[in-house]
N, C-alpha and C. Protein backbone atom coordinates (compact mmCIF):
# COMPACT_ATOMS: atom_id res chain seq x y z
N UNK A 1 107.53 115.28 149.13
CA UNK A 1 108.90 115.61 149.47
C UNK A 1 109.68 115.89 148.19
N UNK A 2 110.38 116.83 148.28
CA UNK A 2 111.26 117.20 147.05
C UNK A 2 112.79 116.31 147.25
N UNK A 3 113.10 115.14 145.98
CA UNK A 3 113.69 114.77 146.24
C UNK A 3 114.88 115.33 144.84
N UNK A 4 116.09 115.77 145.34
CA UNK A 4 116.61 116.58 143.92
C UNK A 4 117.31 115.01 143.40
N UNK A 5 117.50 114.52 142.29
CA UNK A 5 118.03 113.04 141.78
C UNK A 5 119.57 113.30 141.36
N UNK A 6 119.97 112.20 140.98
CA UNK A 6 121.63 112.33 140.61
C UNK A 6 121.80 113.16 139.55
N UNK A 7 120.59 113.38 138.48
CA UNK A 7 120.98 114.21 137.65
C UNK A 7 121.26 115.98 138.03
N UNK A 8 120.25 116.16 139.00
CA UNK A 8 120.09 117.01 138.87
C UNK A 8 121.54 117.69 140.13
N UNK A 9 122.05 116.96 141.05
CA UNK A 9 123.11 116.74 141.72
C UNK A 9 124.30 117.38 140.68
N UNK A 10 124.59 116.34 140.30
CA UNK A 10 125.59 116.09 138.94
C UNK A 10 125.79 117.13 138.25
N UNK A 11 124.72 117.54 137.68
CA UNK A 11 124.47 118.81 136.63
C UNK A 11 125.22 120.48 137.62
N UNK A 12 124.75 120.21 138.78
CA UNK A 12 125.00 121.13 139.58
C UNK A 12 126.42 121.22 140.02
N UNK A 13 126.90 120.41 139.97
CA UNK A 13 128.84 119.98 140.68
C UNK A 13 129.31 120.42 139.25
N UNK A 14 128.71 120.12 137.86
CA UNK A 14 129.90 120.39 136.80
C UNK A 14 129.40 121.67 136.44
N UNK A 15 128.50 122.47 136.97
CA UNK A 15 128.11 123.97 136.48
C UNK A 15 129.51 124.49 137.51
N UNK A 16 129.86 124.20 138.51
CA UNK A 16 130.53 124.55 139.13
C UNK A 16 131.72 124.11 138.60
N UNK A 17 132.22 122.92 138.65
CA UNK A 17 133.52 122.83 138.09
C UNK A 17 133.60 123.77 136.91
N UNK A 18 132.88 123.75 136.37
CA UNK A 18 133.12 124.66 134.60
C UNK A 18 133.16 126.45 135.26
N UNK A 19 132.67 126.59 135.90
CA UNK A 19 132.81 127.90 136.16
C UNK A 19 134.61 128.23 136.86
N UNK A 20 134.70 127.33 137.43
CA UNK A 20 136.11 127.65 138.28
C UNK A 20 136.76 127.20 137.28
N UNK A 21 136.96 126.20 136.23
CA UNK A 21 138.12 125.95 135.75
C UNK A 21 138.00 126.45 133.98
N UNK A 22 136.71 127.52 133.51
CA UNK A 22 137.01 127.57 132.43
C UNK A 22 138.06 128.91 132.14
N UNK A 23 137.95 129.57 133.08
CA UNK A 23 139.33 130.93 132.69
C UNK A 23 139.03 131.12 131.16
N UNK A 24 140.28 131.31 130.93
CA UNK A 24 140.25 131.64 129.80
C UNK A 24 140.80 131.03 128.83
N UNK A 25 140.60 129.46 129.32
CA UNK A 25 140.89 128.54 128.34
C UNK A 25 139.86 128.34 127.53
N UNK A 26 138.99 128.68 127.09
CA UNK A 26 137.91 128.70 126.39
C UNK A 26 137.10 127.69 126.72
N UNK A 27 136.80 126.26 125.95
CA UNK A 27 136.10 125.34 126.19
C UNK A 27 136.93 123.59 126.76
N UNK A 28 136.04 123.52 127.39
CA UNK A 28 136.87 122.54 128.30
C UNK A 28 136.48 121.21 127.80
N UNK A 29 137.47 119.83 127.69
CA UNK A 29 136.62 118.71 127.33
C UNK A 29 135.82 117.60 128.38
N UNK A 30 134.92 117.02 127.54
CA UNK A 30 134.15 116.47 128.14
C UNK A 30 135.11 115.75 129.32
N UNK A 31 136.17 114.73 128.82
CA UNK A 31 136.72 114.06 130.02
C UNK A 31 137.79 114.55 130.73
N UNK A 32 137.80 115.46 130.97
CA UNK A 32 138.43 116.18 132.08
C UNK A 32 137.70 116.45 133.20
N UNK A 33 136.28 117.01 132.58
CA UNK A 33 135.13 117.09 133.74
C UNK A 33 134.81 115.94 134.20
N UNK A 34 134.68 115.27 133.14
CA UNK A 34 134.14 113.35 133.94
C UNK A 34 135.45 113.54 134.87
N UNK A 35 136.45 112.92 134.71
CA UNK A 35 137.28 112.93 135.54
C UNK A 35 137.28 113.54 136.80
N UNK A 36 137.25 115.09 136.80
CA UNK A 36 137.34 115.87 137.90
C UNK A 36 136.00 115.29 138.88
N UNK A 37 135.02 115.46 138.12
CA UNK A 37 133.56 115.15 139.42
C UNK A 37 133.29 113.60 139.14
N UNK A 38 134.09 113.02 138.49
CA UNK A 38 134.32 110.67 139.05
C UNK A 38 132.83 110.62 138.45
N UNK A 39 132.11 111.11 137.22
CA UNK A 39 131.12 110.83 136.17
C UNK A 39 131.43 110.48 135.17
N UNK A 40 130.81 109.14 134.71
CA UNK A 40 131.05 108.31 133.44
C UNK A 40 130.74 109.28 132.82
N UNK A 41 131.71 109.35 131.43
CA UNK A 41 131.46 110.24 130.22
C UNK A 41 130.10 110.17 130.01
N UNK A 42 129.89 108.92 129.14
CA UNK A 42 128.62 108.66 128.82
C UNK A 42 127.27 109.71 129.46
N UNK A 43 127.24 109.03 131.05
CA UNK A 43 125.96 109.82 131.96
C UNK A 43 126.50 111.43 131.40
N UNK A 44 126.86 111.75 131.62
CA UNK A 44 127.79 113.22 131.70
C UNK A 44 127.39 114.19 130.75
N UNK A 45 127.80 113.36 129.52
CA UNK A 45 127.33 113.50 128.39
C UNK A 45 125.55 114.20 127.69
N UNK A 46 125.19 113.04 128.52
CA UNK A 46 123.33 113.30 128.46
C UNK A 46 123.16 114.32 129.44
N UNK A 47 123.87 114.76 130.31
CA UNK A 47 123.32 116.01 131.42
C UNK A 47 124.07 117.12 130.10
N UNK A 48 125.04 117.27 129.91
CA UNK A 48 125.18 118.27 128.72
C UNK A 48 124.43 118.69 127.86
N UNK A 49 124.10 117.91 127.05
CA UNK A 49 123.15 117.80 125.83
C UNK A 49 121.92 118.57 126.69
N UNK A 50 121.20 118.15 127.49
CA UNK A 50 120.46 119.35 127.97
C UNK A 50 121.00 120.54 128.06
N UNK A 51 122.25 120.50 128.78
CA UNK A 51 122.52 122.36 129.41
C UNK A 51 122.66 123.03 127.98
N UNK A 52 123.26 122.30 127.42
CA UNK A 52 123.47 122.78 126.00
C UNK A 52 122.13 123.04 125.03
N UNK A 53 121.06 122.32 125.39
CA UNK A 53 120.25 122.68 124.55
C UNK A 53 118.97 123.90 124.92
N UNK A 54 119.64 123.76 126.18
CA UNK A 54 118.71 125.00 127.30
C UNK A 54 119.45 126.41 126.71
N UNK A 55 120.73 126.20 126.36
CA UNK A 55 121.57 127.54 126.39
C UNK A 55 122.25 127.96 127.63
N UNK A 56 122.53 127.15 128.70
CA UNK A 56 123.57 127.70 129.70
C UNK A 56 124.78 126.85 129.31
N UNK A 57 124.95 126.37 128.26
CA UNK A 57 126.67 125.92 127.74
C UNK A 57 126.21 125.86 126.25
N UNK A 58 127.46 126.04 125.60
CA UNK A 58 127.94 126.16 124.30
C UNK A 58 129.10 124.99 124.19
N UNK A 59 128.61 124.02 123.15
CA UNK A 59 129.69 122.92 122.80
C UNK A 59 130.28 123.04 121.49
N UNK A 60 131.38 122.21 121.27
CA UNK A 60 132.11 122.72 120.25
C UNK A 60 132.53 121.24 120.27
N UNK A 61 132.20 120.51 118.95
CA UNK A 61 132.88 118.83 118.45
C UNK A 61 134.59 118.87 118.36
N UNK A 62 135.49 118.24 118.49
CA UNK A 62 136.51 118.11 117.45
C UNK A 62 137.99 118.59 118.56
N UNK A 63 138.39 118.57 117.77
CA UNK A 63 140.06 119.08 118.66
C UNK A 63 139.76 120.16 118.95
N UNK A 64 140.23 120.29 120.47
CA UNK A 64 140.09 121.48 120.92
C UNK A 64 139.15 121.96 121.40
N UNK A 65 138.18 121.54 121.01
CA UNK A 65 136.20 121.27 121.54
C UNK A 65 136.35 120.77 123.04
N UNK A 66 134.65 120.97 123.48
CA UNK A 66 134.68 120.59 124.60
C UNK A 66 133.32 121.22 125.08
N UNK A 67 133.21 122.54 126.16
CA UNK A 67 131.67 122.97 126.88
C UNK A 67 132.50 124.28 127.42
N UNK A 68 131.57 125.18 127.46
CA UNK A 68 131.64 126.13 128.13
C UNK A 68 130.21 127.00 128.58
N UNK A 69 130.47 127.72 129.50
CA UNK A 69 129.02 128.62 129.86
C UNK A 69 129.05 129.23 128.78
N UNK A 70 127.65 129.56 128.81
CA UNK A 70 127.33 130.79 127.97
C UNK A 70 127.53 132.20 128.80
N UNK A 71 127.45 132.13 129.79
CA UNK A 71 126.60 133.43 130.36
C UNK A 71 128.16 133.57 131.87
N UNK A 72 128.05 134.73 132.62
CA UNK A 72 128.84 134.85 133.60
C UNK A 72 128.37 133.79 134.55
N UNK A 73 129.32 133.32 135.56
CA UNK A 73 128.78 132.47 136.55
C UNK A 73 127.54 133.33 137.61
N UNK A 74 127.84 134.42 138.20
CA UNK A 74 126.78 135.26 138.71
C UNK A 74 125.53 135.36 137.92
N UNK A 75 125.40 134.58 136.36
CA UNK A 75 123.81 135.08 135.61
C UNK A 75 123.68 134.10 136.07
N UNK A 76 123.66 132.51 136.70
CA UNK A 76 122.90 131.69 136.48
C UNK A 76 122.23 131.28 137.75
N UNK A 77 121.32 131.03 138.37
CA UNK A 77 120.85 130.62 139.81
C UNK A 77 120.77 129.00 139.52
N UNK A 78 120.76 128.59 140.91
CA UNK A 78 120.78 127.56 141.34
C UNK A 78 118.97 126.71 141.08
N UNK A 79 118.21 127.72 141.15
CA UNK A 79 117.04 127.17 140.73
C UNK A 79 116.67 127.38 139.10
N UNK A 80 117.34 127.55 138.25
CA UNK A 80 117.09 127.43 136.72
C UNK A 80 117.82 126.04 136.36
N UNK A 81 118.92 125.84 137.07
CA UNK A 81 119.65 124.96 136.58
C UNK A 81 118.81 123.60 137.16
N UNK A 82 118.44 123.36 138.37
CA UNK A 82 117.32 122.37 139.12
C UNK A 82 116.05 121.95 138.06
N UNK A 83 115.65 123.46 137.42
CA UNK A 83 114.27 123.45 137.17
C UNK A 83 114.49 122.79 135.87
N UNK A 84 115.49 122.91 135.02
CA UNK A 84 116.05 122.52 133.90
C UNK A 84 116.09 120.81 134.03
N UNK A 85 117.02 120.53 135.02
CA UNK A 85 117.25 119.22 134.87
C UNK A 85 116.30 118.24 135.78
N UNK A 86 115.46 118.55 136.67
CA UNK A 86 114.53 118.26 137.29
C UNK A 86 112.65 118.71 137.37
N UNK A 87 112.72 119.63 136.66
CA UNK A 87 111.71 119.96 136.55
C UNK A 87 111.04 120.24 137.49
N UNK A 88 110.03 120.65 137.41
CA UNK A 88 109.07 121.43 138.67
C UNK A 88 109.76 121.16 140.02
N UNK A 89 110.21 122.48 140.91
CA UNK A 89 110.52 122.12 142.53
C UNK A 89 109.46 122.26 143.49
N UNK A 90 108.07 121.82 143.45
CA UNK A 90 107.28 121.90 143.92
C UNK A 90 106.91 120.96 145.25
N UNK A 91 106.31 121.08 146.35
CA UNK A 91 106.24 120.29 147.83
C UNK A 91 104.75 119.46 147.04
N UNK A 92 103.69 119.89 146.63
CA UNK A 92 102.70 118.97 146.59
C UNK A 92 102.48 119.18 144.90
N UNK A 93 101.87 117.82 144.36
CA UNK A 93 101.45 118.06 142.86
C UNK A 93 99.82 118.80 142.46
N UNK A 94 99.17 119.47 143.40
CA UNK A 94 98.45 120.36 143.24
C UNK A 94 98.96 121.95 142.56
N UNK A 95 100.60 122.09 143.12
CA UNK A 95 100.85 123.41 142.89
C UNK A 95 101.70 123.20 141.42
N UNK A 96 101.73 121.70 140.75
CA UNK A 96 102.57 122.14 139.24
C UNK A 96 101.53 122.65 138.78
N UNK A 97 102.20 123.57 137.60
CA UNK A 97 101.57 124.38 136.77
C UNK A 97 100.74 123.45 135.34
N UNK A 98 101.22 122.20 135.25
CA UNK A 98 100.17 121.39 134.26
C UNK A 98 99.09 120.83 135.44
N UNK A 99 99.10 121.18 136.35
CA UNK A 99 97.97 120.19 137.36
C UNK A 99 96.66 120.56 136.79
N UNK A 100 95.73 119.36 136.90
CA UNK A 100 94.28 119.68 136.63
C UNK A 100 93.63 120.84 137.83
N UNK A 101 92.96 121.23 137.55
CA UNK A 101 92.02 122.40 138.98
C UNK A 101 91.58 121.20 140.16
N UNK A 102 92.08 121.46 141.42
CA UNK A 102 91.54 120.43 142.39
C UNK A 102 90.23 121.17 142.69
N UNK A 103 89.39 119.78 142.92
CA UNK A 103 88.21 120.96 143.09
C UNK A 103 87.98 121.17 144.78
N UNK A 104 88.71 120.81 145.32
CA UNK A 104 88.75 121.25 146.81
C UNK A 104 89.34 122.59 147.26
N UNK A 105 90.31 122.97 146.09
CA UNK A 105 91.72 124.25 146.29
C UNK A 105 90.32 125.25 147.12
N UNK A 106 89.71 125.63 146.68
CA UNK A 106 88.80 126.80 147.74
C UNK A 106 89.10 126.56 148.86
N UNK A 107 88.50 126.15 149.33
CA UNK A 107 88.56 125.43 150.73
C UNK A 107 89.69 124.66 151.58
N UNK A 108 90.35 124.45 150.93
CA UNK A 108 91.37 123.45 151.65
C UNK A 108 92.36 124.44 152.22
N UNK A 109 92.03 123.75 153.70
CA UNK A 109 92.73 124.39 154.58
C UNK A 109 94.23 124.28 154.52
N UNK A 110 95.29 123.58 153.84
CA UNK A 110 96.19 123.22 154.18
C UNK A 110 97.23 123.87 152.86
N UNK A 111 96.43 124.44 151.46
CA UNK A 111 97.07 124.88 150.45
C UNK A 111 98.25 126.28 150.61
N UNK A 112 96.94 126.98 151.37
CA UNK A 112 98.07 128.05 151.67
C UNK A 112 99.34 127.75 152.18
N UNK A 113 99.85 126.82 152.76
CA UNK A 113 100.73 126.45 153.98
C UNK A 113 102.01 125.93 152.62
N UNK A 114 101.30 124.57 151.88
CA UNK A 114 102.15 124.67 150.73
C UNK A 114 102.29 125.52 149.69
N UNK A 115 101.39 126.66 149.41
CA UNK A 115 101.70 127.72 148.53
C UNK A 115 102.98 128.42 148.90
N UNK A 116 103.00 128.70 150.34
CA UNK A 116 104.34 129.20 151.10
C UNK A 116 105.35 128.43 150.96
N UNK A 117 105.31 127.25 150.98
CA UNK A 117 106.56 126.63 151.40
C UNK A 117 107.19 126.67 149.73
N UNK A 118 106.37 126.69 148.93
CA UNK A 118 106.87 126.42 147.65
C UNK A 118 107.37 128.18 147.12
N UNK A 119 106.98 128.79 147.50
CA UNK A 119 107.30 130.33 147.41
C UNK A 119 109.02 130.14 148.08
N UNK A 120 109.03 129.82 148.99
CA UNK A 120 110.33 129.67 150.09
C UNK A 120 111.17 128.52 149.64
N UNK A 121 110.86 127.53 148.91
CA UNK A 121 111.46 126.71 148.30
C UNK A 121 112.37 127.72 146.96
N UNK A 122 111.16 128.58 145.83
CA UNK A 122 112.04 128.73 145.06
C UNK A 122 112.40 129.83 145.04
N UNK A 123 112.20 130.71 145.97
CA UNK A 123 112.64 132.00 146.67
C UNK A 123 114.53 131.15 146.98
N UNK A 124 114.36 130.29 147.44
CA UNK A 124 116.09 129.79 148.59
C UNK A 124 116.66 129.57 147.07
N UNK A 125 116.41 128.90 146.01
CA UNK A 125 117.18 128.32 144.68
C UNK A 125 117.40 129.06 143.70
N UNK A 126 116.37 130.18 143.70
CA UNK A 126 116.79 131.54 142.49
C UNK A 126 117.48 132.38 143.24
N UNK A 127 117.58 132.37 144.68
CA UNK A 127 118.57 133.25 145.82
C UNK A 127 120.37 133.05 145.42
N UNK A 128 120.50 131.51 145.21
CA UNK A 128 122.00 131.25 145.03
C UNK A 128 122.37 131.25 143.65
N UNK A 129 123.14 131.97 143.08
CA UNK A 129 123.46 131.94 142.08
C UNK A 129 124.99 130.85 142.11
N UNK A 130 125.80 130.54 140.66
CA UNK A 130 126.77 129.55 140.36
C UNK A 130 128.07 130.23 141.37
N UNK A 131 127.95 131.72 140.99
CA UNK A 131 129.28 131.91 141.72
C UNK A 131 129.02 132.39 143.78
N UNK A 132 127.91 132.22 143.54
CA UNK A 132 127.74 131.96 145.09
C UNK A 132 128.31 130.57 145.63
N UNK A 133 128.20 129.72 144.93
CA UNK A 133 128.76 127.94 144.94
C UNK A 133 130.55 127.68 144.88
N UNK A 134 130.72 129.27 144.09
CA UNK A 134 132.45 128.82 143.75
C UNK A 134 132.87 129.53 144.77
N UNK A 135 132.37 130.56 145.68
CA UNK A 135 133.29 131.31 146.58
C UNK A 135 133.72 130.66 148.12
N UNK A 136 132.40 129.57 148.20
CA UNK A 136 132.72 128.75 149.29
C UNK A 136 133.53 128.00 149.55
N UNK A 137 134.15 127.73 150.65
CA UNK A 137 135.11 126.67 150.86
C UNK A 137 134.43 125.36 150.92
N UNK A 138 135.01 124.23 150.32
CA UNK A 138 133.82 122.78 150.78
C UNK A 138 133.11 122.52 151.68
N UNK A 139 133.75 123.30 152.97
CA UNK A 139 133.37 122.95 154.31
C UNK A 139 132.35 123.42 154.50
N UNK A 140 132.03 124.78 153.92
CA UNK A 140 130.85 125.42 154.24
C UNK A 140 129.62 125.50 153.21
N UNK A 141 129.76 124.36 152.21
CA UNK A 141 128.51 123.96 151.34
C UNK A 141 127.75 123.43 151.63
């Protein structure tokens, strides 16, 4: 079962907040976002330092500092940002890409079935991009 974790939750609510509220204020600070999505700086912090080190935000120390995207909200999908902070979205651990060779995969009747579902898994998460997330009303997320 694919279970997505708080990080990877989290990471996903402030790609969104940052998209709707960076305008053209340039870079936004860290505790404003804690604030807005009720995340301890701290946790917050460590989900940054990834996005930031992936390259979908640019940070800046000091007065006036803070995070911003790199990229338009429409470049980023919903499954880079997952795959980033969660790693592999895969239904069984036969289909990660470090898996050893099962030596049953010939034969096993049941692979194809998860080859699909995992096709359709990241077919649905590279489908939604960030500003697909900002045009919705809450109700309909």
């Amino acid at each position: 079962m694919i279970m997505i974790s708080t990080k990877g939750r989290y990471a996903l609510r402030v790609m969104v907040d940052m998209a709707l509220h960076q305008g053209e204020t340039g870079y936004l600070p860290l505790k404003d976002i804690a604030l807005r999505q009720e995340i301890s700086e701290k946790y917050l912090e460590s989900i940054l330092k990834g996005l930031v080190q992936a390259g979908m935000l640019a940070g800046v120390r000091g007065k006036g500092g803070g995070y911003r995207l790199t990229r338009k909200p429409e470049e980023y999908t919903i499954g880079s940002i997952l795959r980033l902070t969660e790693g592999e979205l895969v239904p069984v651990a036969c289909l990660e890409s470090n898996a050893a060779p099962c030596p049953r995969a010939e034969g096993c009747p049941t692979l194809p079935m998860w080859s699909k579902l995992n096709g359709m898994i990241q077919n649905f998460f590279d489908g939604i991009s960030l500003a697909d997330l900002m045009d919705k009303p809450e109700d309909e997320q």
